[in-house]
Protein backbone atom coordinates (compact mmCIF):
# COMPACT_ATOMS: atom_id res chain seq x y z
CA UNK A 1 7.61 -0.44 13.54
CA UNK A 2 8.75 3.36 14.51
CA UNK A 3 12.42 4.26 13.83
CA UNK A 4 14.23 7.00 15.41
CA UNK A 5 14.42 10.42 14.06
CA UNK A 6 18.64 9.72 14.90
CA UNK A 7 17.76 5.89 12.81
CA UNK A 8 16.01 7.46 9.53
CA UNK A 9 19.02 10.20 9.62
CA UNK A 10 21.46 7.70 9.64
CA UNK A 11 19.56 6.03 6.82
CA UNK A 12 19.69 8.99 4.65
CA UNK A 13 23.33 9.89 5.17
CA UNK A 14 23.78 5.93 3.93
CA UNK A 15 22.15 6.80 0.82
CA UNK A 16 23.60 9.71 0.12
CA UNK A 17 27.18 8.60 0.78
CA UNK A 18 26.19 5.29 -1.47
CA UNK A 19 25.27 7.37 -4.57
CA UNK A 20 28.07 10.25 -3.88
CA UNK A 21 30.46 6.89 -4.58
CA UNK A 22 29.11 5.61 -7.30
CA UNK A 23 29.57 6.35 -11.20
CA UNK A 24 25.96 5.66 -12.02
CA UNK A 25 24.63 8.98 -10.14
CA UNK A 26 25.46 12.50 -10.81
CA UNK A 27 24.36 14.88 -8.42
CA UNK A 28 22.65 18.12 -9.54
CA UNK A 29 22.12 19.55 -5.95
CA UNK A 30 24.88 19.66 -2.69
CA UNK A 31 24.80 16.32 -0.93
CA UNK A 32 22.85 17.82 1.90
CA UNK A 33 19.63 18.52 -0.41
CA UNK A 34 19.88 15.00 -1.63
CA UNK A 35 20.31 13.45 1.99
CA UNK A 36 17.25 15.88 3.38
CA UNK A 37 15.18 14.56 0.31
CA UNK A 38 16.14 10.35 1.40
CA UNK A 39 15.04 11.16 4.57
CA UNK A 40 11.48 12.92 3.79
CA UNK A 41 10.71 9.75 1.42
CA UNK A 42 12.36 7.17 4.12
CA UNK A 43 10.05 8.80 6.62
CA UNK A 44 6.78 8.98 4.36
CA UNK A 45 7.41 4.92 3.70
CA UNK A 46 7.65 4.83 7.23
CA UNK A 47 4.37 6.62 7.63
CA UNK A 48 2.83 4.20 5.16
CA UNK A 49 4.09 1.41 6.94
CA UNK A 50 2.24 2.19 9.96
CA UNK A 51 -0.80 3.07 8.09
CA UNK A 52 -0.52 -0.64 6.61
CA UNK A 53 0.12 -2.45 9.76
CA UNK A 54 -2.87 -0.70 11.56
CA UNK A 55 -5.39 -1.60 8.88
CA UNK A 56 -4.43 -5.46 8.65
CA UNK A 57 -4.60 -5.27 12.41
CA UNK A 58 -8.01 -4.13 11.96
CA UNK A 59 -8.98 -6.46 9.72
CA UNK A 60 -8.14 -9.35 12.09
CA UNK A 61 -9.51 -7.49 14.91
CA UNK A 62 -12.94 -7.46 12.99
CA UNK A 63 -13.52 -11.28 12.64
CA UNK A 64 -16.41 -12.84 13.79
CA UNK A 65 -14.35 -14.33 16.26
CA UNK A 66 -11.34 -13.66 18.28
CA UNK A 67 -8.09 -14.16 17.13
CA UNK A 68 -5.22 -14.32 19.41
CA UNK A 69 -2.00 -12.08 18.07
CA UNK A 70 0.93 -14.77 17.99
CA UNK A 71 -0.89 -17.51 16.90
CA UNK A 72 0.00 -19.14 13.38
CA UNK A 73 -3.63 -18.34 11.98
CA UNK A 74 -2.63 -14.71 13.27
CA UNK A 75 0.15 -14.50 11.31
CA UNK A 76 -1.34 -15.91 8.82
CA UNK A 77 -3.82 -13.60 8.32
CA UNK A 78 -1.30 -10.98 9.36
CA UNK A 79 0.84 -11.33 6.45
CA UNK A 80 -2.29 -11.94 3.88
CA UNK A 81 -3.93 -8.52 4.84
CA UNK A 82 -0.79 -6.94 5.39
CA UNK A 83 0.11 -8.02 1.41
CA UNK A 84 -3.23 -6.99 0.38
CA UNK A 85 -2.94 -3.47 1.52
CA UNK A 86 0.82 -2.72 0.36
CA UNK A 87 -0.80 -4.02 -3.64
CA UNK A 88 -4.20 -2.10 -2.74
CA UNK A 89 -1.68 0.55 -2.16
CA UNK A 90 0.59 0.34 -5.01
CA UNK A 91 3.95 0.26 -2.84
């Protein structure tokens, strides 16, 4: 799924305000340098994302036979390879 440059922004603003507030977290840097820092990770999980949805789409794309999308054995399969490469991946 892409999000919006504006969406992952928002995101990071979120975070930062959330761990400005509470007593647990102690910033060392300004607020800005903490929300530009959410972003770059929100946006490299994003990146990941993708990466993981394209190769479980490949994988069902390379059975022997075809395999409509929006079946239930598609999303069946879907989820399994999708689950296979986030753990192969360590996320």
């Amino acid at each position: 799924m892409r999000i919006s440059r504006d969406k992952v922004n928002k995101l990071a603003h979120v975070i930062a305000d959330t761990l400005a507030e509470t007593d647990e977290a102690e910033f060392l840097e300004d607020r800005n340098t903490i929300r530009q820092e959410a972003r770059k990770i929100l946006e490299q999980l994003f990146a990941e994302e993708v990466k993981i949805d394209a190769a479980a789409r490949q994988k069902i794309t390379s059975q022997q036979r075809i395999i409509l999308e929006g079946t239930q054995e598609w999303d069946i399969l879907y989820r399994k390879y999708y689950n296979d490469e986030v753990k192969r991946l360590g996320i």
